[in-house]
N, C-alpha and C. Protein backbone atom coordinates (compact mmCIF):
# COMPACT_ATOMS: atom_id res chain seq x y z
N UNK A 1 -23.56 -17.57 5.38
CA UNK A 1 -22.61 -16.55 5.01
C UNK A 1 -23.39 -15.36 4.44
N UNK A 2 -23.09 -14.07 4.88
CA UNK A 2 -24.06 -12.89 4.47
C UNK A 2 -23.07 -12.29 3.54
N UNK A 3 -21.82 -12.54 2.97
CA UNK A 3 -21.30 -11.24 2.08
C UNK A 3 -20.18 -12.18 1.63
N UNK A 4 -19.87 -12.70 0.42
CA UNK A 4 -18.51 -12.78 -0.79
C UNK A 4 -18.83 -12.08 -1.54
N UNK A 5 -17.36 -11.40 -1.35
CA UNK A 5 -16.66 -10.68 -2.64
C UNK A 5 -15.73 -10.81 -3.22
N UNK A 6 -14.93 -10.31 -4.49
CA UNK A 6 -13.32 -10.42 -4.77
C UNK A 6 -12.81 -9.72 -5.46
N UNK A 7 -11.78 -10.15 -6.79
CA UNK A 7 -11.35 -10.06 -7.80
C UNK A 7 -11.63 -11.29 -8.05
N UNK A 8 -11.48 -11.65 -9.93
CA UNK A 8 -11.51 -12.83 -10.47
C UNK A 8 -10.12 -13.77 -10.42
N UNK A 9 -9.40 -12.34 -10.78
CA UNK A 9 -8.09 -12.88 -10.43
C UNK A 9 -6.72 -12.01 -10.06
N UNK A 10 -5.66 -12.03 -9.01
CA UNK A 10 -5.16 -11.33 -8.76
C UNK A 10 -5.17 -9.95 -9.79
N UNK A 11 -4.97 -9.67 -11.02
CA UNK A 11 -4.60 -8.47 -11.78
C UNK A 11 -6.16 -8.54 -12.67
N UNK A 12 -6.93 -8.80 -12.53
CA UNK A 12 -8.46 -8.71 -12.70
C UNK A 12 -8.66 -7.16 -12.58
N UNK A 13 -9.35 -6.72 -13.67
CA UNK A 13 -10.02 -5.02 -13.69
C UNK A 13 -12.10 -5.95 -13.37
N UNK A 14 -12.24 -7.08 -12.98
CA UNK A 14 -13.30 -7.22 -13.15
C UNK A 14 -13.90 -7.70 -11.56
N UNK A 15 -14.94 -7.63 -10.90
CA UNK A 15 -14.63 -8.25 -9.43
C UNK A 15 -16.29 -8.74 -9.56
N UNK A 16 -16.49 -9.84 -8.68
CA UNK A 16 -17.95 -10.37 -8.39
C UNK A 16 -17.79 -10.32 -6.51
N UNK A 17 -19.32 -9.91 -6.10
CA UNK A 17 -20.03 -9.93 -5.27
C UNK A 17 -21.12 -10.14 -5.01
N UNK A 18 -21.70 -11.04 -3.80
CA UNK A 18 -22.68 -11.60 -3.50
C UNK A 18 -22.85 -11.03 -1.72
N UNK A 19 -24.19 -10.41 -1.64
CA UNK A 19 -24.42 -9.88 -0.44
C UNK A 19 -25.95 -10.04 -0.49
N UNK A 20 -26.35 -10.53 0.88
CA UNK A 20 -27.29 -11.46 1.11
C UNK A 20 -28.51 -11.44 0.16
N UNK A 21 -27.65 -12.47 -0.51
CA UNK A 21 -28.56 -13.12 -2.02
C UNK A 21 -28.73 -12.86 -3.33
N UNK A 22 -28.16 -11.19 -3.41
CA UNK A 22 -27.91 -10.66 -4.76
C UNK A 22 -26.45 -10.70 -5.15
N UNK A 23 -26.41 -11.09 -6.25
CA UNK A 23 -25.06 -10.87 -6.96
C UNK A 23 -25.00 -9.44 -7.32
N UNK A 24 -24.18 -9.56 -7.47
CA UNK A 24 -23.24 -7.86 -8.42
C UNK A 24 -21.93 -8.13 -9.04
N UNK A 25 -21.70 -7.92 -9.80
CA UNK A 25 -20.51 -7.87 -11.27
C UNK A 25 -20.38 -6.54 -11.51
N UNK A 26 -18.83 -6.23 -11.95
CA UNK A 26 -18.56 -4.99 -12.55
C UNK A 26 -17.34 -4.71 -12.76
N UNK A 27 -17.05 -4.00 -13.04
CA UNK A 27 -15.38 -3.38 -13.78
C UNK A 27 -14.89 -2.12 -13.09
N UNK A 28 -14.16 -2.55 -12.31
CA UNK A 28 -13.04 -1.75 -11.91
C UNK A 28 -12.54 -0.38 -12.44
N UNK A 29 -12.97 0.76 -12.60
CA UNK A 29 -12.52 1.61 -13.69
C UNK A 29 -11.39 2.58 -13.00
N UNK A 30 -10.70 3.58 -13.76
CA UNK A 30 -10.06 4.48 -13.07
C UNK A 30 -10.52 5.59 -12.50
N UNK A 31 -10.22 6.34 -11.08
CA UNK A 31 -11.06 7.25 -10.73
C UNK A 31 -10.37 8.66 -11.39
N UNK A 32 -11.74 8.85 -11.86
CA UNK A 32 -12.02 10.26 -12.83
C UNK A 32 -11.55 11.53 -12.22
N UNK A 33 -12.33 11.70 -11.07
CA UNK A 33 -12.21 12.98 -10.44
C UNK A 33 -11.30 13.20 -9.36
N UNK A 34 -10.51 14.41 -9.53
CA UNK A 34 -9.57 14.87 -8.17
C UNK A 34 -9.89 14.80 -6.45
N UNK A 35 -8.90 14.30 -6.35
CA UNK A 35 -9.39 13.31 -4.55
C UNK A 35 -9.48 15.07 -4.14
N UNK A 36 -10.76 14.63 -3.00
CA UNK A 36 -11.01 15.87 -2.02
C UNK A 36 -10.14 16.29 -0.90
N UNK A 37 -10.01 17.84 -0.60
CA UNK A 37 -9.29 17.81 0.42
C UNK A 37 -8.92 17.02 1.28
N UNK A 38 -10.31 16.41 2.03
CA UNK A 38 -9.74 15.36 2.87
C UNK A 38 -8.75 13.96 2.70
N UNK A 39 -9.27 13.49 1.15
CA UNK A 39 -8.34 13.20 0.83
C UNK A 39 -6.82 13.33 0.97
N UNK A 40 -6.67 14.52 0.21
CA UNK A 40 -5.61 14.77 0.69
C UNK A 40 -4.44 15.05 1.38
N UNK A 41 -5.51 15.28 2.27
CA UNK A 41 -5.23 15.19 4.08
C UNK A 41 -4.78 14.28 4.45
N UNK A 42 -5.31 13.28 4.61
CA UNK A 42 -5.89 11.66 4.91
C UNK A 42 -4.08 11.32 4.15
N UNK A 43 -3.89 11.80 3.11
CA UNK A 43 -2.88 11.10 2.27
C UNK A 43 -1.12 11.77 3.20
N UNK A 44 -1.35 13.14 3.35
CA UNK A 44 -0.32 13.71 3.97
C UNK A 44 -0.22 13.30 5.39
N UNK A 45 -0.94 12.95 5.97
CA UNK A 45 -0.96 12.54 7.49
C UNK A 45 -0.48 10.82 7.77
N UNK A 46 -0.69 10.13 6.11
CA UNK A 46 0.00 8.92 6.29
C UNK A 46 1.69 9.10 5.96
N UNK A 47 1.71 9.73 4.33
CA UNK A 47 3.14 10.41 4.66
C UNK A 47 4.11 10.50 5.76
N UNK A 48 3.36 11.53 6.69
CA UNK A 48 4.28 12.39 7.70
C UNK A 48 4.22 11.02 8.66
N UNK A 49 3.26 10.00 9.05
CA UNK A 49 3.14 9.04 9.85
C UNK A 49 4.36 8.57 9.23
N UNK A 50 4.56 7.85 7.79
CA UNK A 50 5.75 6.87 7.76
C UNK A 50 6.95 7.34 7.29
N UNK A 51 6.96 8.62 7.62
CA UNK A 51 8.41 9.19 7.74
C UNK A 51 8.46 9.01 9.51
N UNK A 52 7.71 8.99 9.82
CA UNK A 52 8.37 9.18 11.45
C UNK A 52 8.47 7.92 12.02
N UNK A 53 8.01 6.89 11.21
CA UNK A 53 8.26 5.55 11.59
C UNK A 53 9.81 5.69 11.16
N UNK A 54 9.78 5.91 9.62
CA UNK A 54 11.88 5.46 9.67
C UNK A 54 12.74 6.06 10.24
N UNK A 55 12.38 7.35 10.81
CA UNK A 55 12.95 8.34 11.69
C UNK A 55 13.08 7.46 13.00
N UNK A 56 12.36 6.64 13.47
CA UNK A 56 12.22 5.78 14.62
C UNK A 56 13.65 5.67 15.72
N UNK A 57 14.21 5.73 16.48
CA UNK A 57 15.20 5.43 17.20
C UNK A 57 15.16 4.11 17.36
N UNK A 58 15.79 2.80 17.49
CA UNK A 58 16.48 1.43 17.38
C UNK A 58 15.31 1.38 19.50
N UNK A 59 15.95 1.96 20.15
CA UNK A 59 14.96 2.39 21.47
C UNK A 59 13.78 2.29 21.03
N UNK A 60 12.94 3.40 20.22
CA UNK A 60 11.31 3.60 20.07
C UNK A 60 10.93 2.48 19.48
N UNK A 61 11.81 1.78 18.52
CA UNK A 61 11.02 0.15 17.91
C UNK A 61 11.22 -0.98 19.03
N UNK A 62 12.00 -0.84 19.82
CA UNK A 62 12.02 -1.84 20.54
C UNK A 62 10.97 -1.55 21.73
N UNK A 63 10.69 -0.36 21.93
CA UNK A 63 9.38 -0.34 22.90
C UNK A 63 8.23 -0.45 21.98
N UNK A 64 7.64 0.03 21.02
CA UNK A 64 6.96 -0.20 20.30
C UNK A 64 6.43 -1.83 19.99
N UNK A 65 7.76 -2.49 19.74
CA UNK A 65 7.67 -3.77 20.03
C UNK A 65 7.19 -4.68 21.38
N UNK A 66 7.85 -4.15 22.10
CA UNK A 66 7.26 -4.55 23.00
C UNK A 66 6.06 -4.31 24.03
N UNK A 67 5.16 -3.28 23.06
CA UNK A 67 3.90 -3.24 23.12
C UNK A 67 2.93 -3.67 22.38
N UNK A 68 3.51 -4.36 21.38
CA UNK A 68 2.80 -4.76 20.35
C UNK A 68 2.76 -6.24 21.03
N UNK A 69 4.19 -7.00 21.29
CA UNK A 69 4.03 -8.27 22.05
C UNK A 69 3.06 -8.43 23.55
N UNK A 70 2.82 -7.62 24.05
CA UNK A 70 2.22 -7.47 25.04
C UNK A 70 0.15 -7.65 24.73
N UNK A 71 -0.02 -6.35 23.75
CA UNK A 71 -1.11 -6.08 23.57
C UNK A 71 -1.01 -5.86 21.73
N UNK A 72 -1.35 -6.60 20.78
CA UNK A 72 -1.43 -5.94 19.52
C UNK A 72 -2.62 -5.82 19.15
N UNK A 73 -3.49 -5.84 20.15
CA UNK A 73 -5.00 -5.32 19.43
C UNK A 73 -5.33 -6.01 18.02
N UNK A 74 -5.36 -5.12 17.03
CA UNK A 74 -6.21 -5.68 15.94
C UNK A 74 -5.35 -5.68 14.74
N UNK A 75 -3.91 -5.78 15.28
CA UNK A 75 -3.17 -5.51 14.40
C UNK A 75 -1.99 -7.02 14.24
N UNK A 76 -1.92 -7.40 13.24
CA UNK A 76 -0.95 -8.49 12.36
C UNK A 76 0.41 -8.35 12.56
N UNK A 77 0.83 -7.35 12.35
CA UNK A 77 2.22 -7.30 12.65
C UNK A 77 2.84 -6.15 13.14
N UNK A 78 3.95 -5.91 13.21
CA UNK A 78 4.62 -5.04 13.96
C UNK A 78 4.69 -3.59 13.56
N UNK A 79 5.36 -3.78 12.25
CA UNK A 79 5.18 -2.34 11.51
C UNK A 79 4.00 -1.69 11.20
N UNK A 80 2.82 -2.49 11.06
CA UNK A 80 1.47 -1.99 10.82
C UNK A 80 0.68 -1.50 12.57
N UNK A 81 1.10 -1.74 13.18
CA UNK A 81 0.75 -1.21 14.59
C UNK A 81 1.61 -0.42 14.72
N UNK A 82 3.10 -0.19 14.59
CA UNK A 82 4.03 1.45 14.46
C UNK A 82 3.34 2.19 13.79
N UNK A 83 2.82 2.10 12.25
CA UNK A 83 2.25 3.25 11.60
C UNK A 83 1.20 3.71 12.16
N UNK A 84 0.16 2.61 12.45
CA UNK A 84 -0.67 2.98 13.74
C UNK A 84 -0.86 4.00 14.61
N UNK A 85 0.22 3.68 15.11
CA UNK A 85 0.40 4.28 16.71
C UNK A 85 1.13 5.57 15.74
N UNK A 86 1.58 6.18 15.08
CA UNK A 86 2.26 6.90 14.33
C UNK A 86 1.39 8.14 13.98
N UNK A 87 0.22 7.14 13.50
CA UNK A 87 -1.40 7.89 12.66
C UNK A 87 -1.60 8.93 13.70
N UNK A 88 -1.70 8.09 14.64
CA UNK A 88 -2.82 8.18 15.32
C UNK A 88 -2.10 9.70 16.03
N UNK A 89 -0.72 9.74 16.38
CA UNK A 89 -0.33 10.67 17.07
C UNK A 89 -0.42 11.77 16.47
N UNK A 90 -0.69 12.04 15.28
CA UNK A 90 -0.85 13.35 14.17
C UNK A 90 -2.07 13.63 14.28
N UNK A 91 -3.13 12.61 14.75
CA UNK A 91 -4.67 13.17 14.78
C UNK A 91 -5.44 13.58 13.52
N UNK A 92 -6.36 14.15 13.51
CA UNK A 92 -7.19 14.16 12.14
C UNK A 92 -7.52 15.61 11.99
């Protein structure tokens, strides 16, 4: 095994990692500084993605669906391959 990591425990501010052979420990802190444009980008483009998922037509989830049953690639479930396919149509 080349890499464990975690939390200690679900609501843990503390996490351990081990990557090939060194440990690392540390504390979780809050981030200090104002997210960068892209950030913020990155943040509005998921937005506008999952508004247009609930905007969805009862039609677009059921094809959606049934591309996901067909082919879901790398994706778990249904709604997380809509936002997906959602992202992706807004571009970067």
């Amino acid at each position: 095994m080349s890499e464990v990591h975690g939390k200690f425990s679900g609501d843990s501010e503390y996490y351990a990692a081990e990557k090939y052979g060194t440990q690392y420990t540390g504390k979780i802190g809050e981030i200090t500084v104002p997210p960068t444009q892209n950030q913020l980008d990155a943040q509005q483009r998921f937005a506008t993605a999952r508004q247009n998922v609930v905007a969805l037509s009862e039609e677009d989830k059921a094809a959606y669906a049934a591309a996901f049953k067909k082919s879901p690639g790398k994706y778990k479930s249904l709604q997380g391959y809509i936002i997906a396919q959602e992202y992706a149509k807004i571009g970067s």
